[in-house]
PDB file of N, CA and C in Angstrom:
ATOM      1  N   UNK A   1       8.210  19.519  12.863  1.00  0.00           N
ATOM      2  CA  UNK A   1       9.316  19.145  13.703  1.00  0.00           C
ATOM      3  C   UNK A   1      10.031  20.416  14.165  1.00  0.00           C
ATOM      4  N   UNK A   2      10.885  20.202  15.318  1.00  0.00           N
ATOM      5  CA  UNK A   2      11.536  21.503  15.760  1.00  0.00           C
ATOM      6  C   UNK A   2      12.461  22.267  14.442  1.00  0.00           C
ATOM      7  N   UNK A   3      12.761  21.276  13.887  1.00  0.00           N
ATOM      8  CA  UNK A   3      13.756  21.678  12.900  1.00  0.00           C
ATOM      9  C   UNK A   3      13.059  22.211  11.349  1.00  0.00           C
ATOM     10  N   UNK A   4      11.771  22.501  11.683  1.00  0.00           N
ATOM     11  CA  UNK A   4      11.106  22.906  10.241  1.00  0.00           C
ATOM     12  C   UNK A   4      11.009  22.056   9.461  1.00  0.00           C
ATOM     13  N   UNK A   5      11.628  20.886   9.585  1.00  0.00           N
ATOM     14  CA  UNK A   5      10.785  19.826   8.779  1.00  0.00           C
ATOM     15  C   UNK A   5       9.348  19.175   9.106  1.00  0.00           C
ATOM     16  N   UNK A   6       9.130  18.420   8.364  1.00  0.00           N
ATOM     17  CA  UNK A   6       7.507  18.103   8.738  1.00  0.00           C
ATOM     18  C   UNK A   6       7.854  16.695   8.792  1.00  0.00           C
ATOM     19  N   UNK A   7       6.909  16.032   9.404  1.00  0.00           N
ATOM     20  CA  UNK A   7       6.692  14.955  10.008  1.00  0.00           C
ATOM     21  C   UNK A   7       5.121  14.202   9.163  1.00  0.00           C
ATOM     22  N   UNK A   8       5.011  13.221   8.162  1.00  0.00           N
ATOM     23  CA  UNK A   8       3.908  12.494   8.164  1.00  0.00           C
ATOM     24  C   UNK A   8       3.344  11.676   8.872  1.00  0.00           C
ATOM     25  N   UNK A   9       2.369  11.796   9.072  1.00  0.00           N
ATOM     26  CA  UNK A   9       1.616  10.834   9.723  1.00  0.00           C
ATOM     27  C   UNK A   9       0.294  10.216   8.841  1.00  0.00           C
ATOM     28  N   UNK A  10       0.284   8.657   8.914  1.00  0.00           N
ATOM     29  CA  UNK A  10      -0.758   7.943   8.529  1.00  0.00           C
ATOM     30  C   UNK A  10      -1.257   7.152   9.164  1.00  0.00           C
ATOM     31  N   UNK A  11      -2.725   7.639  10.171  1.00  0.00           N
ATOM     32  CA  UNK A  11      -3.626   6.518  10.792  1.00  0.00           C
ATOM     33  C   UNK A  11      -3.999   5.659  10.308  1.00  0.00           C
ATOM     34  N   UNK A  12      -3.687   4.260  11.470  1.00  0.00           N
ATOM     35  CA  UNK A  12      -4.524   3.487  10.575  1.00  0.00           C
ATOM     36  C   UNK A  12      -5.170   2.756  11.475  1.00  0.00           C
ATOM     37  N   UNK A  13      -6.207   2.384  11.204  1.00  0.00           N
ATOM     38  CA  UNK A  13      -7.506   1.204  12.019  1.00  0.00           C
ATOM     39  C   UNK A  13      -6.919   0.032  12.282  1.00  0.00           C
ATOM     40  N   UNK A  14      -6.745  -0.949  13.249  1.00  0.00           N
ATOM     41  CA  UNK A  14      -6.193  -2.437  13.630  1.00  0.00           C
ATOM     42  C   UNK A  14      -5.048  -1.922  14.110  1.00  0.00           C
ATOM     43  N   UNK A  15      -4.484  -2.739  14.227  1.00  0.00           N
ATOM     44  CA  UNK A  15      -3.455  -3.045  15.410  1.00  0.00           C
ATOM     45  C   UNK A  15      -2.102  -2.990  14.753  1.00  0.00           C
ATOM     46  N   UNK A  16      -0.820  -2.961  15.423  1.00  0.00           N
ATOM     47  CA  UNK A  16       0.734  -2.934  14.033  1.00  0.00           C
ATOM     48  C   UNK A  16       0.373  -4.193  13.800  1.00  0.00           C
ATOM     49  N   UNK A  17       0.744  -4.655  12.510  1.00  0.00           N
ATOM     50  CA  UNK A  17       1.280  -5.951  11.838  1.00  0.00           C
ATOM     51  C   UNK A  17       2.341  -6.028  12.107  1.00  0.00           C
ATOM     52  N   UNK A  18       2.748  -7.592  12.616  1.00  0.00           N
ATOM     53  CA  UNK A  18       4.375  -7.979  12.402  1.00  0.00           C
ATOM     54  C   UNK A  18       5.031  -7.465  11.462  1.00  0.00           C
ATOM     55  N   UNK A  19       5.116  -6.817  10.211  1.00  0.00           N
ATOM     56  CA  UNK A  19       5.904  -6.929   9.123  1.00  0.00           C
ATOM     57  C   UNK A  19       5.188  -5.133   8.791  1.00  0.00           C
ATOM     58  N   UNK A  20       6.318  -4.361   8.619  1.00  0.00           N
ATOM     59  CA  UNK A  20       5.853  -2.717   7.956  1.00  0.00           C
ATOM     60  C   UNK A  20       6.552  -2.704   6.551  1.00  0.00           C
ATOM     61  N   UNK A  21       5.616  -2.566   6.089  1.00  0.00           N
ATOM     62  CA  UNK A  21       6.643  -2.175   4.368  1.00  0.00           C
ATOM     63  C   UNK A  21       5.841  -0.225   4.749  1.00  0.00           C
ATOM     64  N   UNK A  22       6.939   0.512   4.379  1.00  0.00           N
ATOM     65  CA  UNK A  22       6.850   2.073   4.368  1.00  0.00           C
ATOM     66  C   UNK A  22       6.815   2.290   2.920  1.00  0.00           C
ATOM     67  N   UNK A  23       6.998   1.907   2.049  1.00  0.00           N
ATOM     68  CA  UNK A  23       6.938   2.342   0.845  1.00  0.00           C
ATOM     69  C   UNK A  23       5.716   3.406   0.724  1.00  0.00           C
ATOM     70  N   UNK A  24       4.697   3.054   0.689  1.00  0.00           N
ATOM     71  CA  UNK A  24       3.452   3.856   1.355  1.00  0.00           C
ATOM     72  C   UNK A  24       3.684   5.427   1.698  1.00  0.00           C
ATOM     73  N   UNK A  25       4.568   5.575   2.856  1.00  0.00           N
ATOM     74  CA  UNK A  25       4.478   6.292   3.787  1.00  0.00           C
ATOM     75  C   UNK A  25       6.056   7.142   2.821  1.00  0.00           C
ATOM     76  N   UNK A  26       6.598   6.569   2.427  1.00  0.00           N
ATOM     77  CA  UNK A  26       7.982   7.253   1.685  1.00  0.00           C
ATOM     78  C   UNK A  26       6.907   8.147   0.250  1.00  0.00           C
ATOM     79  N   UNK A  27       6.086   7.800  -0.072  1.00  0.00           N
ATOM     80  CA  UNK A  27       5.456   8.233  -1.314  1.00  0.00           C
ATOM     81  C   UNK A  27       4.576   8.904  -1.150  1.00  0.00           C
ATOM     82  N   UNK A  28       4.148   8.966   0.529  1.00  0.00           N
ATOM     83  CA  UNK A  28       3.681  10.433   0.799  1.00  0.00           C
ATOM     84  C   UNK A  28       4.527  11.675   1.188  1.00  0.00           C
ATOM     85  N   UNK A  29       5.159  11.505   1.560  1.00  0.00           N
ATOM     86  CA  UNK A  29       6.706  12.328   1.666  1.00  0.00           C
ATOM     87  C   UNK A  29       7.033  13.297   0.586  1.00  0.00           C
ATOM     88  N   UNK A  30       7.356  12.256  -0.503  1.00  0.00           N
ATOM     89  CA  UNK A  30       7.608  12.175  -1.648  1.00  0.00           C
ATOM     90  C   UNK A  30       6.543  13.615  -2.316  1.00  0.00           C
ATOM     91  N   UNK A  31       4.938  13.135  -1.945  1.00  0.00           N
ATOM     92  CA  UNK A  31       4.029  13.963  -2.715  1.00  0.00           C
ATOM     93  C   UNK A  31       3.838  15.343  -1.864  1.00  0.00           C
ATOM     94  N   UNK A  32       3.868  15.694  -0.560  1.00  0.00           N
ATOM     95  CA  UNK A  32       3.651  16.551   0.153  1.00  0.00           C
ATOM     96  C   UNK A  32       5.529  17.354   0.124  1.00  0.00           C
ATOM     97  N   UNK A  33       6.645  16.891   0.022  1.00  0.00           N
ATOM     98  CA  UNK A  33       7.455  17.708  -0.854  1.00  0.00           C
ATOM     99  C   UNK A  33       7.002  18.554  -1.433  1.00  0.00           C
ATOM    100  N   UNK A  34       6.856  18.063  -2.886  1.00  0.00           N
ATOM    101  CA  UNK A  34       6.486  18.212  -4.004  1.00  0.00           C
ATOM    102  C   UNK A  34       4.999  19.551  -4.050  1.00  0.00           C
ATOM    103  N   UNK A  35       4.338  19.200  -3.383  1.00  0.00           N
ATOM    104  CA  UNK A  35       2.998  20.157  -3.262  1.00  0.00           C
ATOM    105  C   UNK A  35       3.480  21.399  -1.991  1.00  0.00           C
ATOM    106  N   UNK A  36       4.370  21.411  -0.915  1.00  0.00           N
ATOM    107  CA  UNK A  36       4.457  22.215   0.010  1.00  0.00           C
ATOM    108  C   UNK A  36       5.797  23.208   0.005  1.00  0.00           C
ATOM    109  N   UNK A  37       6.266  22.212  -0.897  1.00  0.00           N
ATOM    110  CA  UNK A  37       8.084  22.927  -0.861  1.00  0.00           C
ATOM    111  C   UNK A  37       8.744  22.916   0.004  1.00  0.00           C
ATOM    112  N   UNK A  38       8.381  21.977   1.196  1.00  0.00           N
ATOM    113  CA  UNK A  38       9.226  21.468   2.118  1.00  0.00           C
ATOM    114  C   UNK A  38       9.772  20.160   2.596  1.00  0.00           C
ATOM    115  N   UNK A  39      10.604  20.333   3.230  1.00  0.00           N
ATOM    116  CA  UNK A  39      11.208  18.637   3.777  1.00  0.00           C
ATOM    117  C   UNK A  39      10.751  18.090   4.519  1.00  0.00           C
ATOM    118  N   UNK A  40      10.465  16.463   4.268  1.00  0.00           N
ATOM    119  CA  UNK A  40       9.871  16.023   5.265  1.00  0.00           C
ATOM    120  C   UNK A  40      11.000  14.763   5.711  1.00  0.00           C
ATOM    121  N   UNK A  41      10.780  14.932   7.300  1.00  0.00           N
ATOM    122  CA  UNK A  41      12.103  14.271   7.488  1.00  0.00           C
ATOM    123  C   UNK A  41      12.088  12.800   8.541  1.00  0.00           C
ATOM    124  N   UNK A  42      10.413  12.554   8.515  1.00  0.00           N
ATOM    125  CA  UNK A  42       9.787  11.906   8.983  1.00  0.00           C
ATOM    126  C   UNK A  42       8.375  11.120   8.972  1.00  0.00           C
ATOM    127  N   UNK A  43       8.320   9.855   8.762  1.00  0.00           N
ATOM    128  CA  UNK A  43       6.887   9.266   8.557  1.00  0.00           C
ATOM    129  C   UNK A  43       6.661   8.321   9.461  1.00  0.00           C
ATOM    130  N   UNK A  44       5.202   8.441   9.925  1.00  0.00           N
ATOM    131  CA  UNK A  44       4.725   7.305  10.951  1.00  0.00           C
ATOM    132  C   UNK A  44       3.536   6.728  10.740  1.00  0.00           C
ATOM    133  N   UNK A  45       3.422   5.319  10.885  1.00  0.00           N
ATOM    134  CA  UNK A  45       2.134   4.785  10.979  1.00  0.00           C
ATOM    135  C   UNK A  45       1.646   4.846  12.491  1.00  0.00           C
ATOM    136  N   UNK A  46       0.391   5.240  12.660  1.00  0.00           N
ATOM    137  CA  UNK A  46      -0.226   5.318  14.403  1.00  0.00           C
ATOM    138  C   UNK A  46      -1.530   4.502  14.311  1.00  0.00           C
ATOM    139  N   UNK A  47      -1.436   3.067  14.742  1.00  0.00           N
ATOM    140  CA  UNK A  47      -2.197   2.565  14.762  1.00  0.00           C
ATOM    141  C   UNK A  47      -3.117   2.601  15.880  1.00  0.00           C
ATOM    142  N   UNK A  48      -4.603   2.895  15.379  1.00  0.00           N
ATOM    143  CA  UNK A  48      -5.844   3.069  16.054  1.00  0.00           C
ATOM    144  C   UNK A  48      -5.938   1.820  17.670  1.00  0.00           C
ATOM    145  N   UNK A  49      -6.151   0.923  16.736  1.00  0.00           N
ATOM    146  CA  UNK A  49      -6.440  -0.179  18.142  1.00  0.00           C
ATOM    147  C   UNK A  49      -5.713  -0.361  19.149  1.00  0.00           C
ATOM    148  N   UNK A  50      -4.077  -0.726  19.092  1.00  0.00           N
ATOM    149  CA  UNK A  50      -3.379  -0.948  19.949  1.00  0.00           C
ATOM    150  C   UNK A  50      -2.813   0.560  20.327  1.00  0.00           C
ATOM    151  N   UNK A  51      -2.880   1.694  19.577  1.00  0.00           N
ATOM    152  CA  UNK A  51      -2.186   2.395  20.397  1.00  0.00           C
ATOM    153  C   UNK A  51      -0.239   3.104  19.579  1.00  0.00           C
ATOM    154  N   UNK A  52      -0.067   1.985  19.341  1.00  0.00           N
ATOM    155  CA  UNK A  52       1.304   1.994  19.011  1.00  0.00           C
ATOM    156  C   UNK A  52       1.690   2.599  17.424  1.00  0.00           C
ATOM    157  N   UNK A  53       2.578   3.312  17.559  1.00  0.00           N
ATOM    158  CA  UNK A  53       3.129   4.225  16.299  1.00  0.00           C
ATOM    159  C   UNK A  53       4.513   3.874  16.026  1.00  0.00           C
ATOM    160  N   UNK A  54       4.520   3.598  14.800  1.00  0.00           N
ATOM    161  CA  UNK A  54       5.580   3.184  14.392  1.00  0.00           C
ATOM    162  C   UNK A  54       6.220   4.098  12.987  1.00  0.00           C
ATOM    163  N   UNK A  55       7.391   5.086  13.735  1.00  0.00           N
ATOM    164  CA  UNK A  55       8.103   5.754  12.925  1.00  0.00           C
ATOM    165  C   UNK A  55       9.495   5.546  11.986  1.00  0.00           C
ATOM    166  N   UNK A  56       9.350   6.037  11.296  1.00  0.00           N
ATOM    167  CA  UNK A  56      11.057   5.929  10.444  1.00  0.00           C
ATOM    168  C   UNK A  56      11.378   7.268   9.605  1.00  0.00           C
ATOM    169  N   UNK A  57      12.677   7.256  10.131  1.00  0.00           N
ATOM    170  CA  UNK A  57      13.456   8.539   9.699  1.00  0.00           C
ATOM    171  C   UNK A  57      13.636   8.369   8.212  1.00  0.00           C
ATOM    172  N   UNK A  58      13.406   9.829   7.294  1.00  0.00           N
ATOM    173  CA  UNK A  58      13.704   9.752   5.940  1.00  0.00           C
ATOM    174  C   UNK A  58      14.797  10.524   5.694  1.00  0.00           C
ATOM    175  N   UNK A  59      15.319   9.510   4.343  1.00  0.00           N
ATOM    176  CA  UNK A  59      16.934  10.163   4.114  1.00  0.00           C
ATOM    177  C   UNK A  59      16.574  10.452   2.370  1.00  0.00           C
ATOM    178  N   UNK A  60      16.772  11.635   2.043  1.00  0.00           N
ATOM    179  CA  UNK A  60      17.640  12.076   0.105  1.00  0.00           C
ATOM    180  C   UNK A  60      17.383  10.973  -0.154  1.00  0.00           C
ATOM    181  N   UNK A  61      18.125  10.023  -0.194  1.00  0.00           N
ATOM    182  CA  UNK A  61      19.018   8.568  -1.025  1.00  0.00           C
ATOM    183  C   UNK A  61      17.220   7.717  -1.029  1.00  0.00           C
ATOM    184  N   UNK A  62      17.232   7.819   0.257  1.00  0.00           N
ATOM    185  CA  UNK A  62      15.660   6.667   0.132  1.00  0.00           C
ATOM    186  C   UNK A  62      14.440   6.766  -0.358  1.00  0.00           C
ATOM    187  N   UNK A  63      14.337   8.782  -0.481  1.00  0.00           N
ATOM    188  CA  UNK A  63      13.337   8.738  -0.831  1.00  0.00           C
ATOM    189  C   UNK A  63      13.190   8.650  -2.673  1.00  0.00           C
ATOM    190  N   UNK A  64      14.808   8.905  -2.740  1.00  0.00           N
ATOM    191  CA  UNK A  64      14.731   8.847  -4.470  1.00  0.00           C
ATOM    192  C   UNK A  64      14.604   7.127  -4.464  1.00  0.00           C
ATOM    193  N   UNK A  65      15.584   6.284  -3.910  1.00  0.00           N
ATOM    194  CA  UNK A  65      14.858   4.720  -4.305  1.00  0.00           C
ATOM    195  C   UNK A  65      13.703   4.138  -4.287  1.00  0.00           C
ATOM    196  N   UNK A  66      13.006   5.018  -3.303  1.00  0.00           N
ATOM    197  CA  UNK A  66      11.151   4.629  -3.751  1.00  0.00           C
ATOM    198  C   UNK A  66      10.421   5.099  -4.651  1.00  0.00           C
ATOM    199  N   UNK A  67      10.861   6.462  -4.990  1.00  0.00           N
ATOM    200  CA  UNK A  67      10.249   6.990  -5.985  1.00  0.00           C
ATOM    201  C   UNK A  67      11.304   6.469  -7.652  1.00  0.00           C
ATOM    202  N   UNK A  68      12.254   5.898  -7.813  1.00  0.00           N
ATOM    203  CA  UNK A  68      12.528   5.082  -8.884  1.00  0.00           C
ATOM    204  C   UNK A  68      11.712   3.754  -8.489  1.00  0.00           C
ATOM    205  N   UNK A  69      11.472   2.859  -7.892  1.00  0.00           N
ATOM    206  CA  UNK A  69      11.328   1.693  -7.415  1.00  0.00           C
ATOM    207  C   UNK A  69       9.721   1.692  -8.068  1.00  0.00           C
ATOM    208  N   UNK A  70       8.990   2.967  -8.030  1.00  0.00           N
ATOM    209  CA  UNK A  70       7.648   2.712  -8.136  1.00  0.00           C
ATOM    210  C   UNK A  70       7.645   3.803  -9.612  1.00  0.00           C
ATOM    211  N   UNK A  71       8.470   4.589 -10.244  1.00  0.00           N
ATOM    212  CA  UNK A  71       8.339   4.528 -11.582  1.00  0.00           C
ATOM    213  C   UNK A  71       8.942   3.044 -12.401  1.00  0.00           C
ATOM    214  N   UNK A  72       9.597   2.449 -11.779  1.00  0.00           N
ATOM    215  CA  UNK A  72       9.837   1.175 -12.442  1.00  0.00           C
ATOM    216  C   UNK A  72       8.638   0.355 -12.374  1.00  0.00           C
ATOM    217  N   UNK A  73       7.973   0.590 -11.299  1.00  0.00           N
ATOM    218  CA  UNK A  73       6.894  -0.656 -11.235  1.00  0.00           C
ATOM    219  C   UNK A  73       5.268  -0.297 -12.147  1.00  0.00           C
ATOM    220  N   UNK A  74       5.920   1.043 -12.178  1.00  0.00           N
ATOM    221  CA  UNK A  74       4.783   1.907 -13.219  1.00  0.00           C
ATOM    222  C   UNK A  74       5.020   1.171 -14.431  1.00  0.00           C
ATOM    223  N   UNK A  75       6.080   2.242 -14.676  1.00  0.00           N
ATOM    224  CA  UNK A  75       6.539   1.394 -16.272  1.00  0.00           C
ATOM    225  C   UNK A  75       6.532  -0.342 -16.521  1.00  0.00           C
ATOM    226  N   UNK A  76       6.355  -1.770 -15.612  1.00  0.00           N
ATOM    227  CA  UNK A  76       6.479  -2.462 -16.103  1.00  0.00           C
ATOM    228  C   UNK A  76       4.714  -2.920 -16.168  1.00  0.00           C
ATOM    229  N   UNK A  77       3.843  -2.264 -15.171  1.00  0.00           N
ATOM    230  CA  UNK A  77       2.684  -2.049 -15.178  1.00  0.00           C
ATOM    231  C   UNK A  77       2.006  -2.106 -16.515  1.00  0.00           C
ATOM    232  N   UNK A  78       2.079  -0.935 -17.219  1.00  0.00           N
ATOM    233  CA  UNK A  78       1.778  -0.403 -18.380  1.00  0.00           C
ATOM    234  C   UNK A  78       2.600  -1.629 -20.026  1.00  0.00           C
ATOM    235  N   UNK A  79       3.334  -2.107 -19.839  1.00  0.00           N
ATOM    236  CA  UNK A  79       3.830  -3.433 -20.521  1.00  0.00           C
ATOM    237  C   UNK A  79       2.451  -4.616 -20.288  1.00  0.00           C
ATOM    238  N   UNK A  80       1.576  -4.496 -18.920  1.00  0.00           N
ATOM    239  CA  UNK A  80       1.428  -5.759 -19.373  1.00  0.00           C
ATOM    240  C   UNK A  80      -0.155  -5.840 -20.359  1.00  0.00           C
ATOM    241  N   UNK A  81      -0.578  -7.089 -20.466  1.00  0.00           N
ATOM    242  CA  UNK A  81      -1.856  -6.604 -21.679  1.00  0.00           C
ATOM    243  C   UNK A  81      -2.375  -8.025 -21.276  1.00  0.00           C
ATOM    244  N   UNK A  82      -2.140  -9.146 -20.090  1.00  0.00           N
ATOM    245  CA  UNK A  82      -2.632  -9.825 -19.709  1.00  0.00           C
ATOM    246  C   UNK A  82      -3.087  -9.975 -17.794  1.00  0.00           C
ATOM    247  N   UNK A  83      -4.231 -10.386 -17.410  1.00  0.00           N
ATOM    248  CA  UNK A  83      -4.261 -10.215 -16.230  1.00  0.00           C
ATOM    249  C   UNK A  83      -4.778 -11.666 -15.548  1.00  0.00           C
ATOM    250  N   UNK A  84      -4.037 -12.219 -15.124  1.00  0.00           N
ATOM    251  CA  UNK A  84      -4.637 -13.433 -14.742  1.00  0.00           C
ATOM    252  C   UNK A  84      -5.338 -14.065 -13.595  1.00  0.00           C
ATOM    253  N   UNK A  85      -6.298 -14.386 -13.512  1.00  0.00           N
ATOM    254  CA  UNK A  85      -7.435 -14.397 -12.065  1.00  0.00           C
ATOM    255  C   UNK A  85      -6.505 -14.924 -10.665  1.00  0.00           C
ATOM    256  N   UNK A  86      -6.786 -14.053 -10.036  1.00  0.00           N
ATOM    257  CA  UNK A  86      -6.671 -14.745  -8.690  1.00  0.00           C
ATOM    258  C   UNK A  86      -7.556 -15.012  -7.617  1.00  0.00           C
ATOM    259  N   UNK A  87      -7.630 -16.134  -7.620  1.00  0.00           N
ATOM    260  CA  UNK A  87      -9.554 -16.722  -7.284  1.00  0.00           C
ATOM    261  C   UNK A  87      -8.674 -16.452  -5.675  1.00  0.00           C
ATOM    262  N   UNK A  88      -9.589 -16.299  -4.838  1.00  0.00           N
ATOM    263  CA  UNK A  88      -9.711 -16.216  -3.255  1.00  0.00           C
ATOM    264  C   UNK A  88     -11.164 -15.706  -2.768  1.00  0.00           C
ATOM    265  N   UNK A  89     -10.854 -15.382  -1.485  1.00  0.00           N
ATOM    266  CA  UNK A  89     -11.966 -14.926  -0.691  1.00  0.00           C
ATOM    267  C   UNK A  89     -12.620 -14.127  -1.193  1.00  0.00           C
ATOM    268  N   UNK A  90     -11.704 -12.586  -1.650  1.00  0.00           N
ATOM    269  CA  UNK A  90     -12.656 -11.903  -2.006  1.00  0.00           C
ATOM    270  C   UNK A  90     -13.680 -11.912  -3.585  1.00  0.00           C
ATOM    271  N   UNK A  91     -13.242 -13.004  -3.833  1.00  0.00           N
ATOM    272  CA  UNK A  91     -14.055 -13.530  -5.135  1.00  0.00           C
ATOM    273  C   UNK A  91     -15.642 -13.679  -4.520  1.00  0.00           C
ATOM    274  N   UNK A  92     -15.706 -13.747  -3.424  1.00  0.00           N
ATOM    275  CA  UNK A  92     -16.604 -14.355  -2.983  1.00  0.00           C
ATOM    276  C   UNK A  92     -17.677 -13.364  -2.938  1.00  0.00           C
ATOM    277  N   UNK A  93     -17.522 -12.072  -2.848  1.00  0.00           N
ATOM    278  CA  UNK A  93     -18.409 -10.955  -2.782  1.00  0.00           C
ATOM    279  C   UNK A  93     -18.529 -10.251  -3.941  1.00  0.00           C
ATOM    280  N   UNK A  94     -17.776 -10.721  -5.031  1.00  0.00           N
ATOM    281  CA  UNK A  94     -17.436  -9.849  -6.676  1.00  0.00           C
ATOM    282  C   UNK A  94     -18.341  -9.318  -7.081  1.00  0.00           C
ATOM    283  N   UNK A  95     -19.113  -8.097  -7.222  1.00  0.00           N
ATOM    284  CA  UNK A  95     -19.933  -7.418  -8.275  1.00  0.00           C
ATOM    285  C   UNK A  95     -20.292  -8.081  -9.335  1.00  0.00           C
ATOM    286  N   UNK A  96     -18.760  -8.669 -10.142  1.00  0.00           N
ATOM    287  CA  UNK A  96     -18.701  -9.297 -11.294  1.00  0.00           C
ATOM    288  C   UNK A  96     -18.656 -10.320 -11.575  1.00  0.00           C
ATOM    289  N   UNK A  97     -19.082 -10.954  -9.993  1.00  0.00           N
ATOM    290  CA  UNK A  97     -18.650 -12.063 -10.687  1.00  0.00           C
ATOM    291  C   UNK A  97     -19.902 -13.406 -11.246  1.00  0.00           C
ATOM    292  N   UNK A  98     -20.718 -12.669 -11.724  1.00  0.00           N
ATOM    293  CA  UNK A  98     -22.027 -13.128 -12.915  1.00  0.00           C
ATOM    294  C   UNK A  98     -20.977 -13.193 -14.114  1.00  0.00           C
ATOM    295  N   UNK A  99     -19.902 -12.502 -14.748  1.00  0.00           N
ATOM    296  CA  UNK A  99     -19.212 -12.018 -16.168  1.00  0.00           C
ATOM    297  C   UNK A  99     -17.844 -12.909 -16.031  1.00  0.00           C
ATOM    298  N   UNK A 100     -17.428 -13.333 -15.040  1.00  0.00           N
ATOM    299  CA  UNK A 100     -16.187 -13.846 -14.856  1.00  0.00           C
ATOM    300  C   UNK A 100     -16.001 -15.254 -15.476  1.00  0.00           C
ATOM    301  N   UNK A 101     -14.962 -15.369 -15.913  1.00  0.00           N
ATOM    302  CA  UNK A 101     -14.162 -16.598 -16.564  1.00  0.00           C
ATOM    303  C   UNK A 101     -13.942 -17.732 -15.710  1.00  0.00           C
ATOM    304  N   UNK A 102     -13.876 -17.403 -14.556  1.00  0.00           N
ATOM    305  CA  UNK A 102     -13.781 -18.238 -13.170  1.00  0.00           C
ATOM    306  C   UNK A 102     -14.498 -18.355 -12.517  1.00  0.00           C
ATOM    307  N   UNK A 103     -15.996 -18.292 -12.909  1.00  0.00           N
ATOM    308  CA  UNK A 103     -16.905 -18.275 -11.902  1.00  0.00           C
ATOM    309  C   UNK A 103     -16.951 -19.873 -11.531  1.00  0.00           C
ATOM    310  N   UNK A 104     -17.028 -21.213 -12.234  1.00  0.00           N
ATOM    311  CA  UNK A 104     -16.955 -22.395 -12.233  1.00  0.00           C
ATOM    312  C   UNK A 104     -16.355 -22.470 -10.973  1.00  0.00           C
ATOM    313  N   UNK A 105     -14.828 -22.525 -11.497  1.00  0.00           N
ATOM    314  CA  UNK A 105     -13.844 -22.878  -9.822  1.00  0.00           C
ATOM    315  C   UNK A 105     -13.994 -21.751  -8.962  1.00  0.00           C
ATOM    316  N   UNK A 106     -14.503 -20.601  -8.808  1.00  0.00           N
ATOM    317  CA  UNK A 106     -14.693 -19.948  -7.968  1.00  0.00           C
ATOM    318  C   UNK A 106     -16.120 -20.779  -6.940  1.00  0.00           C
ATOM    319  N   UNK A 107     -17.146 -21.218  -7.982  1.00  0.00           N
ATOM    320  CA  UNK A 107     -17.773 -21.914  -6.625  1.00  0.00           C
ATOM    321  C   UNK A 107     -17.596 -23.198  -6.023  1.00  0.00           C
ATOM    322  N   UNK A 108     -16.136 -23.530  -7.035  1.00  0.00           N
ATOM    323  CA  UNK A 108     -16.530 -25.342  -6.371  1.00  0.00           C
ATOM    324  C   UNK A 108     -15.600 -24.944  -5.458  1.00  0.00           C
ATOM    325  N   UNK A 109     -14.511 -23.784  -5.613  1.00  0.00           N
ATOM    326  CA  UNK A 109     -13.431 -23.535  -3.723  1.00  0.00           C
ATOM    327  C   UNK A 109     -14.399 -23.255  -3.095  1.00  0.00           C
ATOM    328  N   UNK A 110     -15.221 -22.112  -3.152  1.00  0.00           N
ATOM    329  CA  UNK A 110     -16.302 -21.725  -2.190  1.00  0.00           C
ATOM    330  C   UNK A 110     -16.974 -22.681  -1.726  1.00  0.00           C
ATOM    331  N   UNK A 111     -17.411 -23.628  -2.010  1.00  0.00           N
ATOM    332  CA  UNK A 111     -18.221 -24.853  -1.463  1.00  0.00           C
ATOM    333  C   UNK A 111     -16.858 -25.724  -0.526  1.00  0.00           C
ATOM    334  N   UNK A 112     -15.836 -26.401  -1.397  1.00  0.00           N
ATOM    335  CA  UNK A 112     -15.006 -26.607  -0.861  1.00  0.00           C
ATOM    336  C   UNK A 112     -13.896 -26.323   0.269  1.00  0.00           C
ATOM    337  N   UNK A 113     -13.850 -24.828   0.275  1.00  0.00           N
ATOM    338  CA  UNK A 113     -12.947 -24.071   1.590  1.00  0.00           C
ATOM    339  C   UNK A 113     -14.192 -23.625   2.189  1.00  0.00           C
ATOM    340  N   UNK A 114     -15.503 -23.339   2.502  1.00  0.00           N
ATOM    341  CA  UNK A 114     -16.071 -22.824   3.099  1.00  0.00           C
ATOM    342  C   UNK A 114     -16.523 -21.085   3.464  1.00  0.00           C
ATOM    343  N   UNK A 115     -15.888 -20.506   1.837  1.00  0.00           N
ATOM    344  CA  UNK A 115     -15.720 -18.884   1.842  1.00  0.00           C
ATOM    345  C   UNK A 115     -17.038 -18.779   0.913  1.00  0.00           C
TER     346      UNK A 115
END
């Protein structure tokens, strides 16, 4: 940027989605700080298909609430010691899923929804 700060940028393939969560884009900020020793005072998604880039200005205050926001989500991460299936689509292509606990209702949706 003119002002010696740096500017992120993250391409991405498809088109904007209605809905941007930056968290993402704050936690690269966050890491290129950290590795460059400089400020970054700006992040954008530039999406491939349509064309359109969608930026947001970074502030001190926000980038420390993402980076608490996602040591909290670390730390409750590491608490848990159960993981419970979430059968969908991509069940449908699983490596694993010869070993899975859900393989049963995984094929009677698959027959049933058509995935």
């Amino acid at each position: 940027e003119p002002d010696g700060t740096l500017h992120v940028i993250d391409y991405k393939t498809g088109s904007q989605p209605d809905e941007i969560d930056a968290k993402q884009l704050v936690l690269y900020a966050i890491m290129v700080e950290d590795k460059l020793q400089r400020l970054v005072s700006k992040a954008s998604f530039w999406y491939l298909d349509d064309g359109r880039v969608w930026t947001t200005e970074l502030t001190e205050a926000g980038k420390r609430q993402a980076l608490e926001e996602m040591l909290s989500s670390i730390r409750e991460m590491q608490t848990l010691n159960e993981y419970p299936a979430n059968i969908g689509r991509h069940c449908a292509h699983c490596p694993y899923l010869y070993a899975c606990e859900q393989r049963e209702e995984i094929a009677r949706r698959r027959e049933a929804e058509g995935w």
